[in-house]
N, C-alpha and C. Protein backbone atom coordinates (compact mmCIF):
# COMPACT_ATOMS: atom_id res chain seq x y z
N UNK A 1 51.43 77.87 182.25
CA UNK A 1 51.39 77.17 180.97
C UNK A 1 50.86 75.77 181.21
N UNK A 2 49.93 75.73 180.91
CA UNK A 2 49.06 74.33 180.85
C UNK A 2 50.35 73.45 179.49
N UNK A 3 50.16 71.91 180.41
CA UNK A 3 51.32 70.78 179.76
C UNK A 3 50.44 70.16 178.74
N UNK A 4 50.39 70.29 177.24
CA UNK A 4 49.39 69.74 176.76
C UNK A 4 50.23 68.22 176.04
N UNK A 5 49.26 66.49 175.30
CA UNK A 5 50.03 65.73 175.33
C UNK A 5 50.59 65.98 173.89
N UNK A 6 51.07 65.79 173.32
CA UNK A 6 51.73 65.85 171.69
C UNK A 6 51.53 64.48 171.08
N UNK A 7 51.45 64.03 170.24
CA UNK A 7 51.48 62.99 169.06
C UNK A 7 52.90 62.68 169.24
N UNK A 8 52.85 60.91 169.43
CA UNK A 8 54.14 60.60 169.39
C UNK A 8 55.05 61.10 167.96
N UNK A 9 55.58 61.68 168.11
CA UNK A 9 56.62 61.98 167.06
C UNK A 9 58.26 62.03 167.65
N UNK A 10 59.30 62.27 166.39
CA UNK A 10 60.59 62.54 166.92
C UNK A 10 61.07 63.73 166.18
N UNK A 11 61.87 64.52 166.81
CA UNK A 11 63.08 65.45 166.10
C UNK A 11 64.05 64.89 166.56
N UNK A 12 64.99 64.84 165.32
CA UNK A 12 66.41 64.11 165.45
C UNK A 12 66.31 62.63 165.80
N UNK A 13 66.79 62.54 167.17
CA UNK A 13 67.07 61.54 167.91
C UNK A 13 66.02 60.99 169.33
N UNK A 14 65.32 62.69 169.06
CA UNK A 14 64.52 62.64 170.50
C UNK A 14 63.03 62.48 170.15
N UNK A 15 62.60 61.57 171.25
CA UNK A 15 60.57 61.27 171.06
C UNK A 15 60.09 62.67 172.40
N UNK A 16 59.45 63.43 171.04
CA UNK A 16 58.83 64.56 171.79
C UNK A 16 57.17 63.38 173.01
N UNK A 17 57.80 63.94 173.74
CA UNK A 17 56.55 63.59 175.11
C UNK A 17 55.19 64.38 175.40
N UNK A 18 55.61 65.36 175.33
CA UNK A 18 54.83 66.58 175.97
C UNK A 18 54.93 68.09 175.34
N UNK A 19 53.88 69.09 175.38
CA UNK A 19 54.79 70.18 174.61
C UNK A 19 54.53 70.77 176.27
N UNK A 20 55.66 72.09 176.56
CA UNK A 20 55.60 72.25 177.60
C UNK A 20 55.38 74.12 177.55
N UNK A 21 55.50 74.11 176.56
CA UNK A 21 55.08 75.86 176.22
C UNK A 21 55.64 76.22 175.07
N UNK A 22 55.08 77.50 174.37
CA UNK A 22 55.18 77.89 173.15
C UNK A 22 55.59 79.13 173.08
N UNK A 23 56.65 79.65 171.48
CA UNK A 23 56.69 81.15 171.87
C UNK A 23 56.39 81.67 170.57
N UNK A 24 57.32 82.93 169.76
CA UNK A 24 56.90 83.22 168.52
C UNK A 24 57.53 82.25 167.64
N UNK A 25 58.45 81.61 167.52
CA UNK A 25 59.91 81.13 166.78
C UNK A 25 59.84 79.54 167.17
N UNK A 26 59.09 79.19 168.21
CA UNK A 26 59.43 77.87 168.87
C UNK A 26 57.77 77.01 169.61
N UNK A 27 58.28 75.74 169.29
CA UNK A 27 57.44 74.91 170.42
C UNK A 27 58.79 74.50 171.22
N UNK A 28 58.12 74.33 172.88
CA UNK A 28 59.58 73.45 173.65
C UNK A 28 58.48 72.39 174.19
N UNK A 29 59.21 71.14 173.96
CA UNK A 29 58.68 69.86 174.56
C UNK A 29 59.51 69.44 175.51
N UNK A 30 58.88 68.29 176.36
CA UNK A 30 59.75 67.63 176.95
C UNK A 30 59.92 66.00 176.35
N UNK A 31 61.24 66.01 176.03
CA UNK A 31 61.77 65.17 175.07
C UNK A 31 62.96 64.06 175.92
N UNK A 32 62.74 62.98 175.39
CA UNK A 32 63.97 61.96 175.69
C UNK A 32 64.58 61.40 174.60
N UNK A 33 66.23 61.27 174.81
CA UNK A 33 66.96 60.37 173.44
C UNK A 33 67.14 58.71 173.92
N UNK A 34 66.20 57.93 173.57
CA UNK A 34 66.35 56.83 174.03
C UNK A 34 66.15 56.48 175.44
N UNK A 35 67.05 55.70 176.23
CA UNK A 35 66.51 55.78 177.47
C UNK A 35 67.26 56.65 178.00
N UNK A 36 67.86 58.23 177.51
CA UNK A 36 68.55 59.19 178.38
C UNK A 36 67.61 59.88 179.26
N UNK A 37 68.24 60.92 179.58
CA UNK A 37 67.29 61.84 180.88
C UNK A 37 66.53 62.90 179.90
N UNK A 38 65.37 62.78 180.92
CA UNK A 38 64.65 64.15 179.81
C UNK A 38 64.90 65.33 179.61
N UNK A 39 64.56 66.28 178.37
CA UNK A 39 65.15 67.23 178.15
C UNK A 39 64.08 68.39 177.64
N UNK A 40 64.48 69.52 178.12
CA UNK A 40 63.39 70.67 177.20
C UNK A 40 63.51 71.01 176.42
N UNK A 41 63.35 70.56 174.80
CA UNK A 41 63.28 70.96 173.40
C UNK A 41 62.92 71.55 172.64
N UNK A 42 63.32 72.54 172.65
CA UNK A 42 63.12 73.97 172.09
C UNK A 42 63.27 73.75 170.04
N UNK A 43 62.18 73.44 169.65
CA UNK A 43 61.54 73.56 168.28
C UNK A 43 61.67 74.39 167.20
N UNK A 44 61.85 74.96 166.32
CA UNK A 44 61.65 75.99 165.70
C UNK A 44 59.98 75.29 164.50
N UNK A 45 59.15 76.64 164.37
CA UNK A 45 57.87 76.20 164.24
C UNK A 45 58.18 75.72 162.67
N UNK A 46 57.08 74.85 162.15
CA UNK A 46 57.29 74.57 160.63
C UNK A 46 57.30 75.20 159.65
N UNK A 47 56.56 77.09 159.91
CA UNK A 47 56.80 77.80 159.32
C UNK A 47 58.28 78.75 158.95
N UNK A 48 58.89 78.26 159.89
CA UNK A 48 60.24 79.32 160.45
C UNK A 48 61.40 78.75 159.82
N UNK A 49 60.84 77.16 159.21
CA UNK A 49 62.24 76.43 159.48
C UNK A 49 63.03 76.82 158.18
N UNK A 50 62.27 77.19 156.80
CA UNK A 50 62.84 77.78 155.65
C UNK A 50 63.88 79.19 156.26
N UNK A 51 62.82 79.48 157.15
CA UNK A 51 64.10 81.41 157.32
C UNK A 51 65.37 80.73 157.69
N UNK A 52 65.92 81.11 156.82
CA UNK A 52 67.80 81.58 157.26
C UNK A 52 67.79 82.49 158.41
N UNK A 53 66.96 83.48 158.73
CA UNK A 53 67.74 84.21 160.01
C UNK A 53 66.80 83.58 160.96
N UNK A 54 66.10 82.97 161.09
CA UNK A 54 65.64 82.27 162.29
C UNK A 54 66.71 81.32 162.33
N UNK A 55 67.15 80.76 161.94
CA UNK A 55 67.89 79.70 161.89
C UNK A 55 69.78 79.81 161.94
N UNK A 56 69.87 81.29 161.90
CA UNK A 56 71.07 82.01 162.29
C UNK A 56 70.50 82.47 163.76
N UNK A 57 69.51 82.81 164.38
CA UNK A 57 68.80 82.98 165.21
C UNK A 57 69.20 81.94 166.48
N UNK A 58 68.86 80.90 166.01
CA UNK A 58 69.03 79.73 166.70
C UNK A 58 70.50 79.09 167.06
N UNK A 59 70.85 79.62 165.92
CA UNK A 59 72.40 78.64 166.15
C UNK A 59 73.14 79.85 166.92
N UNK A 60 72.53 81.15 167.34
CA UNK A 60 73.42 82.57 168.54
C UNK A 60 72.82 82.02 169.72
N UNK A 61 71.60 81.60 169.52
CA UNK A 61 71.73 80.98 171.15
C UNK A 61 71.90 79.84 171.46
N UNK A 62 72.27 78.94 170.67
CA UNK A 62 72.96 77.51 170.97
C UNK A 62 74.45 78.17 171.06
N UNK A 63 75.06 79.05 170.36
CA UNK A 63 76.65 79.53 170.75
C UNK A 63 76.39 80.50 172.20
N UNK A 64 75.20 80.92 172.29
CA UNK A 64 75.67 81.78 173.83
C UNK A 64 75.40 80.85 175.16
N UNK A 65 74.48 79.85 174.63
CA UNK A 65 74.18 78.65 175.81
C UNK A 65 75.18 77.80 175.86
N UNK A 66 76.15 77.41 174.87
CA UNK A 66 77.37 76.39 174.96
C UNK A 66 78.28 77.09 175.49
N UNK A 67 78.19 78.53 175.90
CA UNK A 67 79.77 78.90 176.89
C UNK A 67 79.45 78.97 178.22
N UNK A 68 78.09 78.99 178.67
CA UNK A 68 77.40 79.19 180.12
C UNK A 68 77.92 78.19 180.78
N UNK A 69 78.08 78.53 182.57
CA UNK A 69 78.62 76.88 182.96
C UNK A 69 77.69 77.75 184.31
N UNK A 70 76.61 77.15 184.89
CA UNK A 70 76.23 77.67 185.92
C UNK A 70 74.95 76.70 186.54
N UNK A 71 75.36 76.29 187.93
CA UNK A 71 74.08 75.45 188.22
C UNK A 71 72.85 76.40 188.43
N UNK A 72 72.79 77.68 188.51
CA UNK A 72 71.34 78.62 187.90
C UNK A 72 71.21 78.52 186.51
N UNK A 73 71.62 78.01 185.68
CA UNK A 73 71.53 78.45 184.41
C UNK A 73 70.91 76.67 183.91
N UNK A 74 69.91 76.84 182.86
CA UNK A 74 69.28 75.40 182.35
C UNK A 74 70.40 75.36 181.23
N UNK A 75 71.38 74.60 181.64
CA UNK A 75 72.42 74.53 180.31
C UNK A 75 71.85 73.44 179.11
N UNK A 76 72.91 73.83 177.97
CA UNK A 76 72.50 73.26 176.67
C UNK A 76 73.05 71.56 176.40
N UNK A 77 72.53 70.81 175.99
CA UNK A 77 73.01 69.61 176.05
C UNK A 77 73.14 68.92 174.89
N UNK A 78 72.13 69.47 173.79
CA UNK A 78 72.59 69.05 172.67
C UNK A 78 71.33 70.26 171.69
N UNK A 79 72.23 70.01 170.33
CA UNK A 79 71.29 71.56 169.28
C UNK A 79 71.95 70.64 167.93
N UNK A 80 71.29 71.23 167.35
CA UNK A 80 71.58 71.37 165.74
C UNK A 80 71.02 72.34 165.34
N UNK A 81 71.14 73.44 164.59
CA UNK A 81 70.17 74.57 164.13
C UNK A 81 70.04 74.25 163.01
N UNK A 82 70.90 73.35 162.18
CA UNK A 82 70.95 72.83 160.44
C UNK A 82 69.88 72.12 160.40
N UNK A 83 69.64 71.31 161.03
CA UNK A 83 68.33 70.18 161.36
C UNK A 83 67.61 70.54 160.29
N UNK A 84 66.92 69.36 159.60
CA UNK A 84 65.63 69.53 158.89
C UNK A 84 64.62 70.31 159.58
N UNK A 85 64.46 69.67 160.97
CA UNK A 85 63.82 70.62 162.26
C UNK A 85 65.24 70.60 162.98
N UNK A 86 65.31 71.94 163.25
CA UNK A 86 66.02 72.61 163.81
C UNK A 86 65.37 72.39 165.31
N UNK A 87 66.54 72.00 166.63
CA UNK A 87 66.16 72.11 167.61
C UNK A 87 67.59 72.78 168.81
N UNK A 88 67.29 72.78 170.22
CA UNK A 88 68.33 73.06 170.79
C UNK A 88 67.25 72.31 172.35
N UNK A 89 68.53 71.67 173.04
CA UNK A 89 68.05 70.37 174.33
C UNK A 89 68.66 71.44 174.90
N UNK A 90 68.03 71.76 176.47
CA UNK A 90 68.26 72.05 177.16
C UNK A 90 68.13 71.11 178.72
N UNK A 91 69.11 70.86 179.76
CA UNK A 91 68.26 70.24 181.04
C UNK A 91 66.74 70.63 180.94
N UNK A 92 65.91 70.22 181.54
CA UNK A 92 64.32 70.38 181.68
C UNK A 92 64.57 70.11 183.37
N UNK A 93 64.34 71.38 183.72
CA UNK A 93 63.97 71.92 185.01
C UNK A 93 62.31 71.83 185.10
N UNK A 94 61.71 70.51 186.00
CA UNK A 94 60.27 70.06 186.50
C UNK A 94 59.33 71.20 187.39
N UNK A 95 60.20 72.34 187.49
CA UNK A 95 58.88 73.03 188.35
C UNK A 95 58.07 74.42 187.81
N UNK A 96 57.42 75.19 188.84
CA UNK A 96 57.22 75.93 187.96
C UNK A 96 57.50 77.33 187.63
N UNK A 97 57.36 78.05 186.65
CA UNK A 97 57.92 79.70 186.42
C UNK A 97 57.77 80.04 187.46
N UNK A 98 58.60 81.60 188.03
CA UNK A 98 58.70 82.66 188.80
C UNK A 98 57.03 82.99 188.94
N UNK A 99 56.55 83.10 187.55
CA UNK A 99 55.40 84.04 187.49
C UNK A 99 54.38 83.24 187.89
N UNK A 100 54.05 81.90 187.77
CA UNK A 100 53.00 80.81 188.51
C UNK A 100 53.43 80.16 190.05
N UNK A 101 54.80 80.27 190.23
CA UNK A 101 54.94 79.92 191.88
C UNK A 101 54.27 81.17 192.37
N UNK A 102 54.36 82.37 192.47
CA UNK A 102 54.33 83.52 192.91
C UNK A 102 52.59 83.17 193.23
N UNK A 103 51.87 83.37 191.55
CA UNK A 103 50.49 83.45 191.58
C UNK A 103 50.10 82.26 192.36
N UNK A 104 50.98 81.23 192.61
CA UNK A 104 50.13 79.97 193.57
C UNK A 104 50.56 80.11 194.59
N UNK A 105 51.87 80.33 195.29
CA UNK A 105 52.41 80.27 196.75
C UNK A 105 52.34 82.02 197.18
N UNK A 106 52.28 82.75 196.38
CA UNK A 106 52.26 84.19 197.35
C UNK A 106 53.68 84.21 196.96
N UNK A 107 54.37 85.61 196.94
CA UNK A 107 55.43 86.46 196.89
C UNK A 107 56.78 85.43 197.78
N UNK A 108 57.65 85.45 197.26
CA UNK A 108 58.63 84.78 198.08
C UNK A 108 59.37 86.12 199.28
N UNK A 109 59.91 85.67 200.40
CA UNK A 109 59.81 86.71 201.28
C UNK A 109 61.12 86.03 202.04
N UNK A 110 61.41 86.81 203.25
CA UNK A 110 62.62 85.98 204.31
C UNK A 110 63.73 85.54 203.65
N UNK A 111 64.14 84.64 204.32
CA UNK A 111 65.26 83.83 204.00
C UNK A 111 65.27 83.02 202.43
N UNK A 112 64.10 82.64 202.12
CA UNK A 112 64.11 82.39 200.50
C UNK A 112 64.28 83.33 199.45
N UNK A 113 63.71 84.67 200.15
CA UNK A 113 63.93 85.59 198.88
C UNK A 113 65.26 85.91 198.90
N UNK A 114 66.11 85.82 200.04
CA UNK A 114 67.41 86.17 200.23
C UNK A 114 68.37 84.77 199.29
N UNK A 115 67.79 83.62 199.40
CA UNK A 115 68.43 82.77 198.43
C UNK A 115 68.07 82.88 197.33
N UNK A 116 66.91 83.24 196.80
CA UNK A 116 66.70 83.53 195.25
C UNK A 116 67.66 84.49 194.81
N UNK A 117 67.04 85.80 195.73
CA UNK A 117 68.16 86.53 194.97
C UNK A 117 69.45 86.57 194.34
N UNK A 118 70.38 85.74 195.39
CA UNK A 118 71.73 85.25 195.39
C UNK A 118 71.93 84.54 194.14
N UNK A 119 71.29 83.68 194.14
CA UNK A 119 71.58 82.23 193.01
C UNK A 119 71.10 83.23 191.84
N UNK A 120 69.91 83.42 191.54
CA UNK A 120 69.77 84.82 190.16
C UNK A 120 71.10 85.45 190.22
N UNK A 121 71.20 86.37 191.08
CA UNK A 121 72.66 87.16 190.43
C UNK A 121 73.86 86.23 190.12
N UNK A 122 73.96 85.13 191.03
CA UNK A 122 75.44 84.33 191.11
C UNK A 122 74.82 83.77 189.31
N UNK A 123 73.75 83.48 189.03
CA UNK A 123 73.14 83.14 187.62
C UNK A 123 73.58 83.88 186.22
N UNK A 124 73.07 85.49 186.79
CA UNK A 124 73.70 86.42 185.74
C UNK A 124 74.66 86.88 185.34
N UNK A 125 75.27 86.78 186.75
CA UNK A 125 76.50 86.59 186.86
C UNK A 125 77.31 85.67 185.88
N UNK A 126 77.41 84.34 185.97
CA UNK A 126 77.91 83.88 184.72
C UNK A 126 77.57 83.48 183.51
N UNK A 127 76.61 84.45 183.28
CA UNK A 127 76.17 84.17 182.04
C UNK A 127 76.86 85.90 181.03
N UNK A 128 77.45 86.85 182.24
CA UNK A 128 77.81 88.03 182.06
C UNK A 128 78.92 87.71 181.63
N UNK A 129 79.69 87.19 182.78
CA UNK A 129 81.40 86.08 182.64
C UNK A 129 81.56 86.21 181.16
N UNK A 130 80.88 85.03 180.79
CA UNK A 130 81.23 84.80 179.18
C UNK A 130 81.00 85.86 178.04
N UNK A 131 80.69 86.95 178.79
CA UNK A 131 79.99 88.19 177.19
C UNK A 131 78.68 87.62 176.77
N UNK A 132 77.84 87.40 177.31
CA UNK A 132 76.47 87.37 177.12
C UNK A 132 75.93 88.03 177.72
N UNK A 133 74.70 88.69 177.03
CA UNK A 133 73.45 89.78 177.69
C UNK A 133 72.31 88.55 177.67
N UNK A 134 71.37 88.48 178.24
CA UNK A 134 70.12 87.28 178.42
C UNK A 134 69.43 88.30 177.51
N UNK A 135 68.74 89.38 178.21
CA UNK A 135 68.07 90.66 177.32
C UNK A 135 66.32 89.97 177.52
N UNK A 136 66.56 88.79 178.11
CA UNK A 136 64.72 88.72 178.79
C UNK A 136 64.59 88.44 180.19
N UNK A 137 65.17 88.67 180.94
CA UNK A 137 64.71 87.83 182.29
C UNK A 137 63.43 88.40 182.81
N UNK A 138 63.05 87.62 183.37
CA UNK A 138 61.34 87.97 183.73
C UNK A 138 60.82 86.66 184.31
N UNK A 139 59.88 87.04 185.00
CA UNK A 139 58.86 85.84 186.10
C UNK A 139 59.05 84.48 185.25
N UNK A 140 58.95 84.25 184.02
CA UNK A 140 58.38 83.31 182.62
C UNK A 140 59.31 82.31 182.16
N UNK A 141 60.37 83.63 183.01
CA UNK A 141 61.98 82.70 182.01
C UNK A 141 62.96 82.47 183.51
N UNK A 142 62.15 82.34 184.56
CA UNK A 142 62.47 81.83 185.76
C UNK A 142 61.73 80.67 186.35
N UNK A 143 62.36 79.56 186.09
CA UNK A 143 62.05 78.25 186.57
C UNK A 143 62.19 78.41 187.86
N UNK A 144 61.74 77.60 188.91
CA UNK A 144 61.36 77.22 190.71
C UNK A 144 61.83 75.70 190.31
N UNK A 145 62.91 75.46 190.94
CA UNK A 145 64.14 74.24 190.98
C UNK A 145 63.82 73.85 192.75
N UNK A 146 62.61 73.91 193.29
CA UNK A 146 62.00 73.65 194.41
C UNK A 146 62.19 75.41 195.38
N UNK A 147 63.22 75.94 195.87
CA UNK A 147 63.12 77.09 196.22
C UNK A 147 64.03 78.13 195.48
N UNK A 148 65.11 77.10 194.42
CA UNK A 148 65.93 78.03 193.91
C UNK A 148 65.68 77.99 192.29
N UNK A 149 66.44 79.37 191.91
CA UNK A 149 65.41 79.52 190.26
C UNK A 149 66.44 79.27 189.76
N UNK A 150 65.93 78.90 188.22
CA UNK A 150 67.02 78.60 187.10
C UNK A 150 66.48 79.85 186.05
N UNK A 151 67.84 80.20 185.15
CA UNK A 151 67.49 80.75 184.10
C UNK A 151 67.28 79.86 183.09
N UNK A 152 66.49 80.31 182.09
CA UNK A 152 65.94 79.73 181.42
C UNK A 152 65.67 80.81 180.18
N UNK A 153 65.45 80.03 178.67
CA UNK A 153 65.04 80.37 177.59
C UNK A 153 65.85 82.13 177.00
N UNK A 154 67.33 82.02 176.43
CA UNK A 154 68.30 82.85 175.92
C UNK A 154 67.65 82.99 174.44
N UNK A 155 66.47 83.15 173.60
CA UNK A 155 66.20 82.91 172.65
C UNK A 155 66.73 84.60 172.01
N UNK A 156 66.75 85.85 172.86
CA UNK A 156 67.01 87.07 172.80
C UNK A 156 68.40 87.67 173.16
N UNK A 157 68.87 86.29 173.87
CA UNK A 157 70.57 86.94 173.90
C UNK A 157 71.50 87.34 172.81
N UNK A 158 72.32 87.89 172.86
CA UNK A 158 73.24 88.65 172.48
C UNK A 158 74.56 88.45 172.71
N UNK A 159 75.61 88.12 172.40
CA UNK A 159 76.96 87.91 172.82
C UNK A 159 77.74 89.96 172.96
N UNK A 160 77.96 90.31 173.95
CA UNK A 160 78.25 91.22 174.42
C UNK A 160 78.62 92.72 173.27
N UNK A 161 79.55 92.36 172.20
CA UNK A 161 80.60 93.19 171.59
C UNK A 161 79.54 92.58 170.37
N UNK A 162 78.46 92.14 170.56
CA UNK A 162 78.10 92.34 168.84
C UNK A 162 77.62 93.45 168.68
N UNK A 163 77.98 93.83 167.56
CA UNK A 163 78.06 95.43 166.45
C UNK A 163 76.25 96.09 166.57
N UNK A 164 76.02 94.60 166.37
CA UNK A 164 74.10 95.37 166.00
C UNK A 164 73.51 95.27 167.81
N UNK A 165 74.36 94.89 168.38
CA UNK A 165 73.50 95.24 169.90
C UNK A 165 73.30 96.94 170.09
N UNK A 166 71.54 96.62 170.31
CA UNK A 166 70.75 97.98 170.76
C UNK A 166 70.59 98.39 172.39
């Protein structure tokens, strides 16, 4: 994902910096509140922001990201889904996806793949803990935290015992 620059603007409290990738439902920037630490700001687009279920959408994964407690996991730091723009802060993990370390450094192998692995499961692991399904993990939604990955982007989770889980 090429970092493209954004127009100074703000949501909420935060001056979007950077957009740092896009999905169907969302822009995520990298955003600061004042002089705090930066954050990855997950958007809902200007078309979306009228839907009620995007916006019930948003506020299931700001409730499945506020029970996570895991240093694999990019936890939530601040959301509003009511927002005029609706957003949700996540830490902003600086490196890059599973799927672009791979395509730039070659396959992880040895003793690193043996720590990836670990920290991913010890990852899913508590994100299982709490009755959450992720329901995307993949190369895309795996940040490179220098050799160890973070999860990243719950926009498809599910809290375990809900009725309409397929």
């Amino acid at each position: 994902v090429s970092v493209q620059p954004s127009s100074a603007r703000t949501v909420g409290e935060y001056t979007l910096l950077t957009q740092l990738g896009e999905g169907g439902m969302g822009v995520v920037h990298l955003a600061r509140k004042g002089d705090g630490p930066r954050v990855a700001l997950k958007v809902l687009r200007p078309h979306i922001v009228g839907d009620e279920e995007a916006r019930r959408r948003l506020a299931r994964e700001v409730g499945s990201l506020e029970r996570i407690r895991s240093r694999w996991v990019a936890e939530i730091v601040d959301a509003d889904p009511w927002a005029a723009t609706p957003y949700v802060a996540t830490r902003y993990v600086p490196g890059l996806s599973l799927h672009d370390h791979v395509h730039e450094e070659g396959p992880i192998t040895g003793k690193d793949l043996t720590w990836f692995a670990a920290c991913l499961a010890e990852g899913l692991a508590s994100v299982h803990a709490v009755g959450v399904l992720h329901r995307d993990v993949k190369p895309s939604n795996v940040l490179m935290e220098g050799r160890t990955p973070i999860l990243i982007d719950f926009g498809l989770a599910r809290v375990a015992d809900d009725p309409k889980l397929t």
